[in-house]
C-alpha atoms as a PDB file:
ATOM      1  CA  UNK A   1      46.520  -0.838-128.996  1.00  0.00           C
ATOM      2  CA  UNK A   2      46.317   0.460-125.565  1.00  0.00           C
ATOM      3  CA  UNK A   3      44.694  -2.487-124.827  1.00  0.00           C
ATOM      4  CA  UNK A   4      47.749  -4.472-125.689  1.00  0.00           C
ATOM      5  CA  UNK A   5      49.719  -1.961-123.613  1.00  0.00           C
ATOM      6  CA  UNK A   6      48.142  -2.377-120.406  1.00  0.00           C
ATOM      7  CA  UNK A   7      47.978  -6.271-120.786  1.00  0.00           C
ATOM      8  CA  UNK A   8      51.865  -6.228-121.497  1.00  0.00           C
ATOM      9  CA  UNK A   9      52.375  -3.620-118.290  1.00  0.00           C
ATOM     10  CA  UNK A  10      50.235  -6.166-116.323  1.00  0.00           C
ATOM     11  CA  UNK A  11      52.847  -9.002-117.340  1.00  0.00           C
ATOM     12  CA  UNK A  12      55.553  -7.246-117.011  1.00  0.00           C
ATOM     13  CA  UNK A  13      54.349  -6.023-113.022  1.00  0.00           C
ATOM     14  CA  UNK A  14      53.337  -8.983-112.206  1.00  0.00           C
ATOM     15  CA  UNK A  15      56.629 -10.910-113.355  1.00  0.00           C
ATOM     16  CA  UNK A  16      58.415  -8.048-111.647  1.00  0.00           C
ATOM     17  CA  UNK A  17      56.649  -8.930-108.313  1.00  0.00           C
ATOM     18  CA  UNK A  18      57.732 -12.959-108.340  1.00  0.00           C
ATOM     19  CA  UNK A  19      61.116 -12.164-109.030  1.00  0.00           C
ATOM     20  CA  UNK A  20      61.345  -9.820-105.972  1.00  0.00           C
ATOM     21  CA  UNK A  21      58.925 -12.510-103.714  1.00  0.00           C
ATOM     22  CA  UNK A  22      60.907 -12.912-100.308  1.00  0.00           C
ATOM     23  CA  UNK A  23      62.712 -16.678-100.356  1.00  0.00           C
ATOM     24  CA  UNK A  24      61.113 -18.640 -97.416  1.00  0.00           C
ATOM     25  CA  UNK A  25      63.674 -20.760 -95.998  1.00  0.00           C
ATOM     26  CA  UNK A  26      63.345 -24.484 -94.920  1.00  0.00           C
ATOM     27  CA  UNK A  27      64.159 -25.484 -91.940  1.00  0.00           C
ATOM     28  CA  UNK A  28      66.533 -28.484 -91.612  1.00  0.00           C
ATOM     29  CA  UNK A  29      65.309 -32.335 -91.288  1.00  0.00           C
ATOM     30  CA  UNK A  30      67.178 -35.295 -90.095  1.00  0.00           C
ATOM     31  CA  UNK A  31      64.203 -37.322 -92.671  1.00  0.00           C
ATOM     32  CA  UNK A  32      65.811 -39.742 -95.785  1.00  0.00           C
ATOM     33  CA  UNK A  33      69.099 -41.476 -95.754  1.00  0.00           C
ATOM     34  CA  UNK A  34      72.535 -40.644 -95.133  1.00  0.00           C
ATOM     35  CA  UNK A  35      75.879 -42.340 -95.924  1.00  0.00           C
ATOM     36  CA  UNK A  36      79.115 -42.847 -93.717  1.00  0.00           C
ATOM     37  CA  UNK A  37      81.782 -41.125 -96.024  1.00  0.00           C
ATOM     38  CA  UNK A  38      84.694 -40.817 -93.202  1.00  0.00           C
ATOM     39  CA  UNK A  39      86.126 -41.442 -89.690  1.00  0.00           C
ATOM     40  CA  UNK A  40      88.007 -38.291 -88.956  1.00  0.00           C
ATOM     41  CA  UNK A  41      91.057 -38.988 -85.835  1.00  0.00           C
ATOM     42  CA  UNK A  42      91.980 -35.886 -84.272  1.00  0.00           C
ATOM     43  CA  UNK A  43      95.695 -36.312 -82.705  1.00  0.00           C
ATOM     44  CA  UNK A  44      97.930 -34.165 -80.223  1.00  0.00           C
ATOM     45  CA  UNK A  45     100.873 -34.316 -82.781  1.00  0.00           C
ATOM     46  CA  UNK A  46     101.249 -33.351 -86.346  1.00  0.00           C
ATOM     47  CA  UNK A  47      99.653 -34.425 -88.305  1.00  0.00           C
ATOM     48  CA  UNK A  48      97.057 -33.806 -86.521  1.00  0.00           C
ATOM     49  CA  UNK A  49      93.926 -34.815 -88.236  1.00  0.00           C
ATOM     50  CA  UNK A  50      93.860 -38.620 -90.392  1.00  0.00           C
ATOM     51  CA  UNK A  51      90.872 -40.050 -92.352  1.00  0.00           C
ATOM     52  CA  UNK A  52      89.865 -42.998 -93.446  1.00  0.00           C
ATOM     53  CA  UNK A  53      86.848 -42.576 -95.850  1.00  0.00           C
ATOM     54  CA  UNK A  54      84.749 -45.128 -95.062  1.00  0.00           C
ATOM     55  CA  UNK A  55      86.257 -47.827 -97.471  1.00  0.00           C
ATOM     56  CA  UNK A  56      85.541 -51.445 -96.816  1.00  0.00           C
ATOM     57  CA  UNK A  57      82.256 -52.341 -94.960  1.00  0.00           C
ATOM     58  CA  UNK A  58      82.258 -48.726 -92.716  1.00  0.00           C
ATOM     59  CA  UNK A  59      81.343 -47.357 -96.399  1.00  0.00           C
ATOM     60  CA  UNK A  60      78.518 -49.100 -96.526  1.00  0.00           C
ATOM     61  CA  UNK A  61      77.176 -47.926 -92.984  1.00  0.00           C
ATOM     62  CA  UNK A  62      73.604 -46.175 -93.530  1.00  0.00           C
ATOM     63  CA  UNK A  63      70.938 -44.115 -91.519  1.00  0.00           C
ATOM     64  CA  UNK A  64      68.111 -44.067 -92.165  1.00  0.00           C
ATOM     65  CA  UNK A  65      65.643 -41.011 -90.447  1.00  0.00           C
ATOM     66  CA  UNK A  66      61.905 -41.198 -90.966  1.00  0.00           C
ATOM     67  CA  UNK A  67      59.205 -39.577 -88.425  1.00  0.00           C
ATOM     68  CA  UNK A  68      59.044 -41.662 -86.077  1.00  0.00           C
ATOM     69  CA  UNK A  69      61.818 -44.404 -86.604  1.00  0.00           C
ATOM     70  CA  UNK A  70      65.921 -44.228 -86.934  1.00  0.00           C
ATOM     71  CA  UNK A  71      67.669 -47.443 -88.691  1.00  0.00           C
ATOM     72  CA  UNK A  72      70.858 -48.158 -89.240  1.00  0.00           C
ATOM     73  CA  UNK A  73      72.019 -50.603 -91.846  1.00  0.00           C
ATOM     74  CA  UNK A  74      75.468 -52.410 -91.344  1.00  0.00           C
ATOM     75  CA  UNK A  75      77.672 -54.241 -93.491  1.00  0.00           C
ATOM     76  CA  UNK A  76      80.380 -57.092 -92.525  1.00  0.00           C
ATOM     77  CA  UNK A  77      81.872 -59.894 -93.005  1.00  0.00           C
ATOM     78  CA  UNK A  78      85.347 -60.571 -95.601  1.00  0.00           C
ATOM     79  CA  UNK A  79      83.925 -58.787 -98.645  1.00  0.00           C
ATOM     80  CA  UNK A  80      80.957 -56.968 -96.809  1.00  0.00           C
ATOM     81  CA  UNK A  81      78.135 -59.593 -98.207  1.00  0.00           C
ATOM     82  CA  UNK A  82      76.633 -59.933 -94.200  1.00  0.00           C
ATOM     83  CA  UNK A  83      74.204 -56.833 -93.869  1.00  0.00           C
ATOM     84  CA  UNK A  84      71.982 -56.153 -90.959  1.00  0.00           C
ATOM     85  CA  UNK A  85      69.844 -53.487 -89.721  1.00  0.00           C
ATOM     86  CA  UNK A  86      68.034 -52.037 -86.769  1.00  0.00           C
ATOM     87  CA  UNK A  87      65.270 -49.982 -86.297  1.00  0.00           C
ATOM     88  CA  UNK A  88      65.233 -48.172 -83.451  1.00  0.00           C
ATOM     89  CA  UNK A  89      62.337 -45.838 -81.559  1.00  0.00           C
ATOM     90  CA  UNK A  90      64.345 -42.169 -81.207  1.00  0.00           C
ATOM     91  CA  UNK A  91      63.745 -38.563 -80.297  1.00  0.00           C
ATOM     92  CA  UNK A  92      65.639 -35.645 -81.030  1.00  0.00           C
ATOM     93  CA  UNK A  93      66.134 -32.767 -79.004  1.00  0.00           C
ATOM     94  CA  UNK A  94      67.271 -29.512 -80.490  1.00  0.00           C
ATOM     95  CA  UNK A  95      70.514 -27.899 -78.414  1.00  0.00           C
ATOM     96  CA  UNK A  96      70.845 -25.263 -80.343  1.00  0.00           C
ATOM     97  CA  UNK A  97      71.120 -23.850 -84.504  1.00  0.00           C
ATOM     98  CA  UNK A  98      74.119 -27.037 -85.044  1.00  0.00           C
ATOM     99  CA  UNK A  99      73.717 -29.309 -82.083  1.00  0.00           C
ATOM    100  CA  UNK A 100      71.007 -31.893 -81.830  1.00  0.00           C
ATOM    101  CA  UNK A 101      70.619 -34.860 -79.587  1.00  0.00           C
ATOM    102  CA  UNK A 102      69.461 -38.096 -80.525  1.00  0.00           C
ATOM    103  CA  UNK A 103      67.896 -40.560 -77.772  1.00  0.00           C
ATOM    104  CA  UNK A 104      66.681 -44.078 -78.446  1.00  0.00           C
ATOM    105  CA  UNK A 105      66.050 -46.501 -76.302  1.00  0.00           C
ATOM    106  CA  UNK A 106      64.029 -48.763 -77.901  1.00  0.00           C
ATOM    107  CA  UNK A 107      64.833 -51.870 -80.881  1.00  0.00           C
ATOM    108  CA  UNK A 108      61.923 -51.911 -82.513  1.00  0.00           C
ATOM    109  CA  UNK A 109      63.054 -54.631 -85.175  1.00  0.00           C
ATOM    110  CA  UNK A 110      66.317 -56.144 -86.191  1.00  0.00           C
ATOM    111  CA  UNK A 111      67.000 -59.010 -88.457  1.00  0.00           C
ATOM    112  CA  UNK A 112      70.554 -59.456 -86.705  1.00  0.00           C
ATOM    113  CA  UNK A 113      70.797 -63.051 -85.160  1.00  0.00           C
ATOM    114  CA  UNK A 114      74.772 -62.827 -83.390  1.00  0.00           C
ATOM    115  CA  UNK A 115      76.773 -65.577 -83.646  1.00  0.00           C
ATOM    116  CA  UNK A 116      79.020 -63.359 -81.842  1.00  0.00           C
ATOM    117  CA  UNK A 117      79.662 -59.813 -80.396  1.00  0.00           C
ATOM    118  CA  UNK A 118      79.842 -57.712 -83.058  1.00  0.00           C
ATOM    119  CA  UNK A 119      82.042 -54.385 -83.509  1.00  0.00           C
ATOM    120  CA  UNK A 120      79.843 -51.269 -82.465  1.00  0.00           C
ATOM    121  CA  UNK A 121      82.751 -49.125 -82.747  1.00  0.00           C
ATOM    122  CA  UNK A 122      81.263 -47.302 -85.553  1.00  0.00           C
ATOM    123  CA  UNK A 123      77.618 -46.905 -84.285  1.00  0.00           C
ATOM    124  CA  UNK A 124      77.910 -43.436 -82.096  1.00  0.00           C
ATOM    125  CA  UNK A 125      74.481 -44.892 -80.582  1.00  0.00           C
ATOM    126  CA  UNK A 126      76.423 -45.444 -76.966  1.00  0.00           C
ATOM    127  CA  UNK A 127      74.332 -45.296 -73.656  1.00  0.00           C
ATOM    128  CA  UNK A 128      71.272 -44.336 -75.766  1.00  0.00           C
ATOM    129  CA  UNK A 129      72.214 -40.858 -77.115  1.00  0.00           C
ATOM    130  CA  UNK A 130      74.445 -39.531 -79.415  1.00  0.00           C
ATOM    131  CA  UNK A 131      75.051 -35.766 -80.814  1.00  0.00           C
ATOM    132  CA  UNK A 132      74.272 -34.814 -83.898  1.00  0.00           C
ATOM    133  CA  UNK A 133      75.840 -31.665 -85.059  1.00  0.00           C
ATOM    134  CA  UNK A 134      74.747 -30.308 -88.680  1.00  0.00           C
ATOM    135  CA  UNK A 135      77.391 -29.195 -90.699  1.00  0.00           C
ATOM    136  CA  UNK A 136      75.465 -28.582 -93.904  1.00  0.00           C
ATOM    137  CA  UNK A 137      72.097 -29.320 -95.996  1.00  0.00           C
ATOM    138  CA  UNK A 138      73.347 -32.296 -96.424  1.00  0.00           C
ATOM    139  CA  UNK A 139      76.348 -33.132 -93.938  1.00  0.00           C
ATOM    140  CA  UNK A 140      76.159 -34.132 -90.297  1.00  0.00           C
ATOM    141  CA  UNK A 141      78.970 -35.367 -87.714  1.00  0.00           C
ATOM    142  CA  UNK A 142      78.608 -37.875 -84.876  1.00  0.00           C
ATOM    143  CA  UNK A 143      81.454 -37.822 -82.168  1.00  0.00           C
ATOM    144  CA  UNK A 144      82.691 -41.566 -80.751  1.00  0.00           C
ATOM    145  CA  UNK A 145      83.320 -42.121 -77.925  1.00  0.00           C
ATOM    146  CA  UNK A 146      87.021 -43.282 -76.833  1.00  0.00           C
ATOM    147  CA  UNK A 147      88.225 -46.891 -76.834  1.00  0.00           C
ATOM    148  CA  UNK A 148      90.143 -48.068 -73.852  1.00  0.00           C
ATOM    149  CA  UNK A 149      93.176 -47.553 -76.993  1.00  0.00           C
ATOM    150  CA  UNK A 150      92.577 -44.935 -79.195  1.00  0.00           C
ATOM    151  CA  UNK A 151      94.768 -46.402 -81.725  1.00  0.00           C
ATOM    152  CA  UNK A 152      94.684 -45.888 -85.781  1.00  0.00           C
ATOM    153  CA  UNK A 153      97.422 -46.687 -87.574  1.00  0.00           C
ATOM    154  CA  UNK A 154      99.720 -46.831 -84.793  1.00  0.00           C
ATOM    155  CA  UNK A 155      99.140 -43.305 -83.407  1.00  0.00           C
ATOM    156  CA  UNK A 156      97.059 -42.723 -80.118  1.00  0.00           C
ATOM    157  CA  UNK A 157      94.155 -40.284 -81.538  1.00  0.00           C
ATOM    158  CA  UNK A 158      92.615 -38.076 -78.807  1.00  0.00           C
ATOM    159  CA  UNK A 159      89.332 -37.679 -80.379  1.00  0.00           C
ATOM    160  CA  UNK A 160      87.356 -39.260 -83.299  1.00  0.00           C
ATOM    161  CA  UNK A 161      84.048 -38.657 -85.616  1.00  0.00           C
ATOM    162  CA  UNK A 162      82.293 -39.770 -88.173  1.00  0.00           C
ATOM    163  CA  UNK A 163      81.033 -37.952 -91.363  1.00  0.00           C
ATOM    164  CA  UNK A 164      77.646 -38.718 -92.893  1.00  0.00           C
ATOM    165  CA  UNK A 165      76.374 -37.512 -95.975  1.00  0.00           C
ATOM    166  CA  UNK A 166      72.516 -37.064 -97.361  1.00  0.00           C
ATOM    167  CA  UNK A 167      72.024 -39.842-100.136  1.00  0.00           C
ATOM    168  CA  UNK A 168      70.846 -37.414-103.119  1.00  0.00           C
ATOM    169  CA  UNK A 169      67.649 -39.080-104.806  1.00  0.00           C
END
């Protein structure tokens, strides 16, 4: 019996300890896939934020992080059916806990042959960097930088971003 005791207090201690184990943290990573889910305008009047949530082909704008690669897969064309992608060489320096920048300045591959200039309105990747401020886990924003119109919908916009979201496996 007291054997049975002290094998139960054992369990019981050492199930005691686990629960009470300190959580390790960790840290944040850029790594998988994440999905455009809106352009947010910011505007001088009311109201003074609009968004369009990425319907069409901007909904079907991806990046892609791995270790030592960044792609980003595009969709166009009337119902979206054109897709492209490049894969570009990037770094990423920390700015601080929210802010980090991305740099690339080399394409390592693309399977894009233009037939014309396309629309890089969307892409943030303008004069090789771009920030990337966290939001969440699993939420980041890019700021654009302004046309020579900042125009949606008929209202001048005085400052735009773009939304991405962590594809959950």
């Amino acid at each position: 019996m007291r054997l049975v005791f002290l094998c139960l207090l054992y369990v019981f201690v050492s199930c005691k300890k686990e629960k009470n184990s300190p959580v390790v943290a960790m840290p944040f990573s850029f790594i998988g896939s994440w999905d455009y889910s809106q352009k947010i305008y910011r505007f001088a009047d009311a109201p003074f934020t609009q968004l369009s949530n990425g319907l069409g082909c901007n909904g079907e704008t991806n990046f892609t992080f791995r270790t030592d690669e960044f792609e980003i897969t595009i969709a166009e064309g009337i119902s979206c059916e054109e897709k492209f992608f490049y894969v570009l060489a990037y770094d990423l320096v920390k700015q601080n806990d929210s802010t980090h920048v991305l740099t690339s300045d080399r394409l390592i591959r693309t399977n894009y042959n233009p037939t014309g200039e396309p629309d890089f309105s969307d892409i943030p990747l303008i004069d090789s960097e771009v920030e990337l401020i966290i939001r969440s886990e699993n939420e980041f924003i890019t700021h654009l930088n302004l046309p020579d119109e900042p125009l949606f919908e008929g209202r001048t916009y005085e400052s735009s971003y773009i939304r991405y979201q962590r594809i959950q496996n």
